[in-house]
C-alpha atoms as a PDB file:
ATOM      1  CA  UNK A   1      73.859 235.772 168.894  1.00  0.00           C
ATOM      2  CA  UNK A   2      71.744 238.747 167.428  1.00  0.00           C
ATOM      3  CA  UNK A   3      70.110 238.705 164.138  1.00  0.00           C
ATOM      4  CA  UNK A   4      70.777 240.703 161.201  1.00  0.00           C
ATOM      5  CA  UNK A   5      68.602 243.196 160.178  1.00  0.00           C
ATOM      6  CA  UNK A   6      67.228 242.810 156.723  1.00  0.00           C
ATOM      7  CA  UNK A   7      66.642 245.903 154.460  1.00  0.00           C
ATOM      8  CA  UNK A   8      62.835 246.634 153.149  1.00  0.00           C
ATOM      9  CA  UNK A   9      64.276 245.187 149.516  1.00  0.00           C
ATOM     10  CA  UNK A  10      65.748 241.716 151.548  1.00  0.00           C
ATOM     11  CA  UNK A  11      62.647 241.409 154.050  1.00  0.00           C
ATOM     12  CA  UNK A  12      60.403 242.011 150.474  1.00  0.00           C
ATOM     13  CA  UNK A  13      62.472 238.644 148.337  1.00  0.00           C
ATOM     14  CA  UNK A  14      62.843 236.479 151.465  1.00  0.00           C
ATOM     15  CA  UNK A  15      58.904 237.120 151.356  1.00  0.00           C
ATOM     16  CA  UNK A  16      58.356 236.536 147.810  1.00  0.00           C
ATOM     17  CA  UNK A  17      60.702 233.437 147.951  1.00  0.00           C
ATOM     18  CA  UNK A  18      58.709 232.021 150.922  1.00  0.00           C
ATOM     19  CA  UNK A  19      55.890 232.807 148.990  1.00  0.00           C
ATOM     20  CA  UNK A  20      56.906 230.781 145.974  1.00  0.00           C
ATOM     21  CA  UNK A  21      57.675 227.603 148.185  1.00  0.00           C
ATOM     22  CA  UNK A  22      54.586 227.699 149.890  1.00  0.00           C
ATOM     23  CA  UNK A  23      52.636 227.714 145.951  1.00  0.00           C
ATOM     24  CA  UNK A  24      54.713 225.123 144.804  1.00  0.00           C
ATOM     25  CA  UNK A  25      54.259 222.996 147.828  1.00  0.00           C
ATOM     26  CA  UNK A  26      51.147 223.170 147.955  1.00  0.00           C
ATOM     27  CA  UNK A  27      50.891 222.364 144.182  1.00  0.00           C
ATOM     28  CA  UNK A  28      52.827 218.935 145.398  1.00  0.00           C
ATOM     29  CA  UNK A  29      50.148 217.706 147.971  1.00  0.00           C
ATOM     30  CA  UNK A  30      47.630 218.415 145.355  1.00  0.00           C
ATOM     31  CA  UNK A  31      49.412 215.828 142.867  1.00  0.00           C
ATOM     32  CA  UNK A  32      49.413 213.433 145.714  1.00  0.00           C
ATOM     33  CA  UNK A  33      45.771 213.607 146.384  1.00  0.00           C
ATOM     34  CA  UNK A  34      44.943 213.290 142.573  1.00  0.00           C
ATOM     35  CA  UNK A  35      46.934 210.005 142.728  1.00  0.00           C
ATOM     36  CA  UNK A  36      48.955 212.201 140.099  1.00  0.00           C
ATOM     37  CA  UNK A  37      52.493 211.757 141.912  1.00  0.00           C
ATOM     38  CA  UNK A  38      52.798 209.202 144.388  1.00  0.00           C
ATOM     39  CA  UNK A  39      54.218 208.776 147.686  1.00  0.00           C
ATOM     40  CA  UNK A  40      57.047 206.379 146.621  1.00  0.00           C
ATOM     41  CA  UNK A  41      57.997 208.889 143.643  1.00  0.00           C
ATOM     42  CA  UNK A  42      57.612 212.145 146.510  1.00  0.00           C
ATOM     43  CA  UNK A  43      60.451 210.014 148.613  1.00  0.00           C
ATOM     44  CA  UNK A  44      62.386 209.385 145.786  1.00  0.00           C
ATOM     45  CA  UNK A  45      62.462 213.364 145.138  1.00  0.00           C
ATOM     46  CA  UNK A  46      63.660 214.037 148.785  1.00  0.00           C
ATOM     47  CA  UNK A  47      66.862 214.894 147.383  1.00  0.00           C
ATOM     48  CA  UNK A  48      65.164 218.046 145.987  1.00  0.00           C
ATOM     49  CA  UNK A  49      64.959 221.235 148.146  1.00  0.00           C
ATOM     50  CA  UNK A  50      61.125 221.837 147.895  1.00  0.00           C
ATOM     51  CA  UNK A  51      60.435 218.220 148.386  1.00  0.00           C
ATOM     52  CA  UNK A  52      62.839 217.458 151.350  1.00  0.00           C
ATOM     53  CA  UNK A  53      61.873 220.471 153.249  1.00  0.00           C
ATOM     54  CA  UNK A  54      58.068 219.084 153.498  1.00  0.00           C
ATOM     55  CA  UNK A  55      57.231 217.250 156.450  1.00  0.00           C
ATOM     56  CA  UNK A  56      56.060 213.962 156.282  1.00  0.00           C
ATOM     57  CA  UNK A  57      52.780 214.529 157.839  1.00  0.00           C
ATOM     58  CA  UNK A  58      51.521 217.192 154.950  1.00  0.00           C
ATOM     59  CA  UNK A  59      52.334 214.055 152.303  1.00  0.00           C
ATOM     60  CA  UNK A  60      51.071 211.484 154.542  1.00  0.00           C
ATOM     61  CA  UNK A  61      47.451 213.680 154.849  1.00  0.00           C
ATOM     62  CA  UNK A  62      47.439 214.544 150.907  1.00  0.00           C
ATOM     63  CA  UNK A  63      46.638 210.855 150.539  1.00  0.00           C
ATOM     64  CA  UNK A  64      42.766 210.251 149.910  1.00  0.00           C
ATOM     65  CA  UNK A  65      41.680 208.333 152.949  1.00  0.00           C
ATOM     66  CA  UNK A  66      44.407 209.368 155.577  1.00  0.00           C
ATOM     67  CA  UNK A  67      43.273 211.776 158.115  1.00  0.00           C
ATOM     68  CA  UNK A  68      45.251 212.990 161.377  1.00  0.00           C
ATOM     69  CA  UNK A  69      44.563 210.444 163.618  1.00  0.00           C
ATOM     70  CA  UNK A  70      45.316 207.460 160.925  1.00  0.00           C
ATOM     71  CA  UNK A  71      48.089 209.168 159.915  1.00  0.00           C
ATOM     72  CA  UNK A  72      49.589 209.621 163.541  1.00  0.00           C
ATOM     73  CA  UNK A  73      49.428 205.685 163.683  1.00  0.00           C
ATOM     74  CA  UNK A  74      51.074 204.792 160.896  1.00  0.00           C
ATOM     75  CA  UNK A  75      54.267 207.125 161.684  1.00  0.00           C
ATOM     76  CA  UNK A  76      54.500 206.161 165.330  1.00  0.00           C
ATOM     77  CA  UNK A  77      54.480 202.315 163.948  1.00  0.00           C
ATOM     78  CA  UNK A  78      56.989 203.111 161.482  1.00  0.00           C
ATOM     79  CA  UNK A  79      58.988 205.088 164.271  1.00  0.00           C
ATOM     80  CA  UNK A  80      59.135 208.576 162.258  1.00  0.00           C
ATOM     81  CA  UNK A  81      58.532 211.930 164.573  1.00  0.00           C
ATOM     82  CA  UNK A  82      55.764 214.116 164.058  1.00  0.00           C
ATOM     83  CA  UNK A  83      57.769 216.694 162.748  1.00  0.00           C
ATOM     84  CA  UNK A  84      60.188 214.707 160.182  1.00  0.00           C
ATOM     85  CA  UNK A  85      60.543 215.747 156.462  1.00  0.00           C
ATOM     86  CA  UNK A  86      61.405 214.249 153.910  1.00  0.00           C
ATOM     87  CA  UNK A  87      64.331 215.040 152.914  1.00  0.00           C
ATOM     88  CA  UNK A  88      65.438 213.155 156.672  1.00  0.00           C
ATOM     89  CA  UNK A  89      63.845 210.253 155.811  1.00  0.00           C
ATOM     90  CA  UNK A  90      66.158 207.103 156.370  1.00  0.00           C
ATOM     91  CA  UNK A  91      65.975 203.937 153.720  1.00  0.00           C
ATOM     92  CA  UNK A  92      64.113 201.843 156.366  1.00  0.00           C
ATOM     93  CA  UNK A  93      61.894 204.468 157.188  1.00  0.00           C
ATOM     94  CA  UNK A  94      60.679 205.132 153.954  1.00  0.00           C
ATOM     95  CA  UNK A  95      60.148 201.580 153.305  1.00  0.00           C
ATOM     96  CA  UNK A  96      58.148 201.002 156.088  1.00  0.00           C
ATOM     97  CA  UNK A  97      55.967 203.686 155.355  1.00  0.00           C
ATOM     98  CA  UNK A  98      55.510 202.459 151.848  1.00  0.00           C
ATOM     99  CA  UNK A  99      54.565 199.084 153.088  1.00  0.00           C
ATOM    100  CA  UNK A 100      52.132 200.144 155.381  1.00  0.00           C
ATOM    101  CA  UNK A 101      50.546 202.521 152.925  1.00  0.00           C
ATOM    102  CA  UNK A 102      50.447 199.315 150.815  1.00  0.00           C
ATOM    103  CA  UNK A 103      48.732 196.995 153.201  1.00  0.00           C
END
């Protein structure tokens, strides 16, 4: 299947809007390490475009004291891929996660 070209003007917005996501994103994971938004209240926003289309990993990290390595651990206990978001989060996975950010 080949791809559709995009005009200067489309290639430009899809830019712009990628751009936008990207700010607002990152304005997200800089709530969660303030301890402004928490994770429970991110998972409870999955529904949300911007919030379900962020992988699990980038909120996991934003929280003060979880690095890579501690961060790999607690997904692979709680049985969520590497490359989940949050917006494909299931009920028991997001409760697991919770309790084990808890604990």
């Amino acid at each position: 299947m080949a791809l559709s070209t995009m005009t200067a003007e489309q290639r430009a917005k899809a830019l712009e809007k990628a751009a936008e996501a990207r700010t607002a994103r990152r304005a997200l994971l800089a709530e969660v390490a303030c301890g402004v938004v928490s994770v429970a209240e991110v998972f409870e926003r999955g529904g949300q475009d911007l919030v379900g289309r962020t992988r699990v990993v980038a909120v996991l990290r934003a929280v003060p004291g979880y690095g890579p390595a501690r961060v790999a651990a607690l997904m692979a206990t709680c049985g969520v891929a590497d490359k989940q978001r949050v917006g494909a989060l299931t009920e028991q996975q997001r409760e697991r996660l919770l309790l084990a950010l808890i604990s």
